[in-house]
N, C-alpha and C. Protein backbone atom coordinates (compact mmCIF):
# COMPACT_ATOMS: atom_id res chain seq x y z
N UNK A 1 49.68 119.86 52.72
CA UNK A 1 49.50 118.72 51.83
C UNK A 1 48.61 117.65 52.48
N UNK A 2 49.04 116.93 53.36
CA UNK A 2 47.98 116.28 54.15
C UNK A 2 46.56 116.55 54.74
N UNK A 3 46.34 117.67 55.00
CA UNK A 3 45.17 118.53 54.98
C UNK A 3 44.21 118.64 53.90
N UNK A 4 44.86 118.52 52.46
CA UNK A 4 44.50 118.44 51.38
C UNK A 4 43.99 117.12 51.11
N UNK A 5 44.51 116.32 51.49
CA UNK A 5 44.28 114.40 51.48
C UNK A 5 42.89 114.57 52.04
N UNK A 6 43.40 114.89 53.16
CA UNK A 6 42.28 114.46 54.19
C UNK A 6 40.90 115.13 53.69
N UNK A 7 40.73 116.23 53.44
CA UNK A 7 39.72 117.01 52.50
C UNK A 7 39.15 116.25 51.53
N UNK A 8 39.86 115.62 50.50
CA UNK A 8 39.30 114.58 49.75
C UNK A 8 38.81 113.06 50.35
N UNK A 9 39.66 112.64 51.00
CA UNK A 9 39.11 111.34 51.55
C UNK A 9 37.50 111.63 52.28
N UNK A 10 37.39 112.77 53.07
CA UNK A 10 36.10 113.08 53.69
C UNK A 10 35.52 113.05 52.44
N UNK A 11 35.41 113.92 51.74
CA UNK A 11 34.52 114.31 50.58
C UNK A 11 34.20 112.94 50.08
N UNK A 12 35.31 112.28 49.44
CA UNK A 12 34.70 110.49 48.67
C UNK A 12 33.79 109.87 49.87
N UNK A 13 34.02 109.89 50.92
CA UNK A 13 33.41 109.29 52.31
C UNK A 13 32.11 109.68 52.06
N UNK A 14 31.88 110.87 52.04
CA UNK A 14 30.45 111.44 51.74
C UNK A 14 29.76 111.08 50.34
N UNK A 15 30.55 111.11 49.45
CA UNK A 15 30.11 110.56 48.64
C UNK A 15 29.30 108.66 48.76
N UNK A 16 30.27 107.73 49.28
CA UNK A 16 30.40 106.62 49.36
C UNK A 16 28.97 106.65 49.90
N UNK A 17 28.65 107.43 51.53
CA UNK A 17 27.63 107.02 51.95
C UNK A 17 26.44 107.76 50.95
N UNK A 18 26.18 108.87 50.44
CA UNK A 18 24.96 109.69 49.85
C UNK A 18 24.51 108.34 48.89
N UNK A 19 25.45 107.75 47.95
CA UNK A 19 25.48 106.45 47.20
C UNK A 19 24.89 105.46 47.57
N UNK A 20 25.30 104.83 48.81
CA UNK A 20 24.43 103.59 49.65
C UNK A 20 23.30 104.28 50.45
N UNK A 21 22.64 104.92 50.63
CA UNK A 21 21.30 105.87 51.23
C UNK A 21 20.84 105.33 49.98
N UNK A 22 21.18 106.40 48.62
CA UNK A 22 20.20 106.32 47.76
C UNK A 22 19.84 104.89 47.43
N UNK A 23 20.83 103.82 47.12
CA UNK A 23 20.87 102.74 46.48
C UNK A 23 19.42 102.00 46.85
N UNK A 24 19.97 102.09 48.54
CA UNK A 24 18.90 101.16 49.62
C UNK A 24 17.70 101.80 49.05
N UNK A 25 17.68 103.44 48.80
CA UNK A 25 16.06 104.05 49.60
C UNK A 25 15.36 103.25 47.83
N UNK A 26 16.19 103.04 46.94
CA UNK A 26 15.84 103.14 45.45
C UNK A 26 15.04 101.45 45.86
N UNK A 27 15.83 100.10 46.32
CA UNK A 27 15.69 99.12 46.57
C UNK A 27 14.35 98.93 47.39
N UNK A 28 14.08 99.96 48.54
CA UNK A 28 12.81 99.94 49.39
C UNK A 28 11.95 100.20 48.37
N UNK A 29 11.78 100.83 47.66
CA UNK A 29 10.99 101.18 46.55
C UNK A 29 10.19 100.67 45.89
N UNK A 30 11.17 99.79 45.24
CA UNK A 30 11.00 98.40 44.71
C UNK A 30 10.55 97.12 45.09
N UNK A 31 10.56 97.73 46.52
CA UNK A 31 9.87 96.31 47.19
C UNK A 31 11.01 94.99 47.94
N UNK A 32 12.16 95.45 47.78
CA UNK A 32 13.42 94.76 48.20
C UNK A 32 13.67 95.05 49.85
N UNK A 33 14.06 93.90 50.31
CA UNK A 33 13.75 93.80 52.14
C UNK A 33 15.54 93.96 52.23
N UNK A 34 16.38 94.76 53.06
CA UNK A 34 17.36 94.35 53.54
C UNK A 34 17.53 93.32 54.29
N UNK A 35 18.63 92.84 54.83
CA UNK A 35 19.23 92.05 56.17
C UNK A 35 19.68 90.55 55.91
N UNK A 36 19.69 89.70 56.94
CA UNK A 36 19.83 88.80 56.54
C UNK A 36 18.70 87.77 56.47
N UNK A 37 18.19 86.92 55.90
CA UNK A 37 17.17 85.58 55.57
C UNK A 37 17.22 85.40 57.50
N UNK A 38 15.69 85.05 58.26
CA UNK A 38 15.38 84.47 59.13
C UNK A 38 16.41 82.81 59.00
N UNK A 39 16.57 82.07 60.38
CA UNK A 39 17.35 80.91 60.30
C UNK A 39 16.11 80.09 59.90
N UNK A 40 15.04 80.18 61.10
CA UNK A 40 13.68 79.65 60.48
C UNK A 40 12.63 79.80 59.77
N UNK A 41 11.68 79.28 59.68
CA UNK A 41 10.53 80.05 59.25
C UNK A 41 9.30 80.41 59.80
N UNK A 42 8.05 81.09 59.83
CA UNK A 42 7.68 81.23 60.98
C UNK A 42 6.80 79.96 61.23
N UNK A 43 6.18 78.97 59.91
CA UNK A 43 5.86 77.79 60.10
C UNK A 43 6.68 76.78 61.28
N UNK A 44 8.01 76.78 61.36
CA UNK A 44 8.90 76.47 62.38
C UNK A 44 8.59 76.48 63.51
N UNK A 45 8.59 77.73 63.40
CA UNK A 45 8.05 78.79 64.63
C UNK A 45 7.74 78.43 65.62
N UNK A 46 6.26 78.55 64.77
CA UNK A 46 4.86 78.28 65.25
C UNK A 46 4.96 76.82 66.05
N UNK A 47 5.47 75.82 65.10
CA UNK A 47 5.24 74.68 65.91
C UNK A 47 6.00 74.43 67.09
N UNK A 48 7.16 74.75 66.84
CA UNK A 48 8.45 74.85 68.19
C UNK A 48 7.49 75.50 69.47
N UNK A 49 7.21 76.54 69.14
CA UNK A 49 6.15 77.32 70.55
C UNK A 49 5.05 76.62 70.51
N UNK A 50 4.42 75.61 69.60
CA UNK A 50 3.07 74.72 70.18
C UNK A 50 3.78 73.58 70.77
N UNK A 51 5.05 72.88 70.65
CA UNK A 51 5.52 71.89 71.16
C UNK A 51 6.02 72.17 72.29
N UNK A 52 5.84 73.45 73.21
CA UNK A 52 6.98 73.68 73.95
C UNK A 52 5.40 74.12 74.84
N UNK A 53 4.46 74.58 74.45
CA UNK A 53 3.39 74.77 75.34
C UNK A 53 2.56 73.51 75.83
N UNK A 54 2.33 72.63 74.79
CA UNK A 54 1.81 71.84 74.80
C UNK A 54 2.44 70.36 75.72
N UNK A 55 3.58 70.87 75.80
CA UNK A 55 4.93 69.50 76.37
C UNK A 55 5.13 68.39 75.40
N UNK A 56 4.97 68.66 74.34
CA UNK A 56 5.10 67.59 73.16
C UNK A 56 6.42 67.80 73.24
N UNK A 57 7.23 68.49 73.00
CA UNK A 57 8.80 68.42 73.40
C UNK A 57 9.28 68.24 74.54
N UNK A 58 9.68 66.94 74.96
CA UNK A 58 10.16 66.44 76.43
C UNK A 58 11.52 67.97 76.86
N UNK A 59 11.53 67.61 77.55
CA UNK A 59 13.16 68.66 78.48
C UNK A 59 13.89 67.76 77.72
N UNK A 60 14.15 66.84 77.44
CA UNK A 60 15.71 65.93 77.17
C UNK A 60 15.84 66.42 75.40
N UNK A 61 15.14 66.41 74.95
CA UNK A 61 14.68 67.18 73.52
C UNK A 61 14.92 68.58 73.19
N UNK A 62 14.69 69.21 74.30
CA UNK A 62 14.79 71.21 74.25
C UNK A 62 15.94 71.14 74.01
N UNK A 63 16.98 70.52 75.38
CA UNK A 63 18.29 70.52 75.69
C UNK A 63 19.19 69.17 75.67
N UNK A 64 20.07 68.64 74.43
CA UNK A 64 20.52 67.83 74.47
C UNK A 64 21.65 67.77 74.74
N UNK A 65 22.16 66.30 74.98
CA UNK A 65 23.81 66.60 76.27
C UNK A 65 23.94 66.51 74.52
N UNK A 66 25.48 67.26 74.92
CA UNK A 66 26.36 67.14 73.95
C UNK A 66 27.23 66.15 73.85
């Protein structure tokens, strides 16, 4: 009997994933990006690494006391 469970639970399992493969590969398709949203942007970015080359961002600025 349990052998029998377990036979089905694998099988839906396989199912579950063949389902999310296709879903995603259908979504790439379409032009849809997984993951999560960047925190910044690369406009951000960009300037954070020109302020940090340039020394326009003091040290007391990079790292502030808490």
């Amino acid at each position: 009997m349990f052998g029998m469970l377990s036979v089905l639970a694998e099988f839906q399992r396989e199912l579950i994933v063949a389902n999310t493969r296709d879903g995603l590969a259908d979504a790439r398709a379409r032009g849809r990006k997984g993951g999560r949203p960047p925190r910044s942007s690369a406009r951000t970015r960009s300037n954070s690494l020109n302020g940090y080359t340039t020394q326009a961002i003091t040290p007391s600025r990079r790292s502030p006391t808490c």
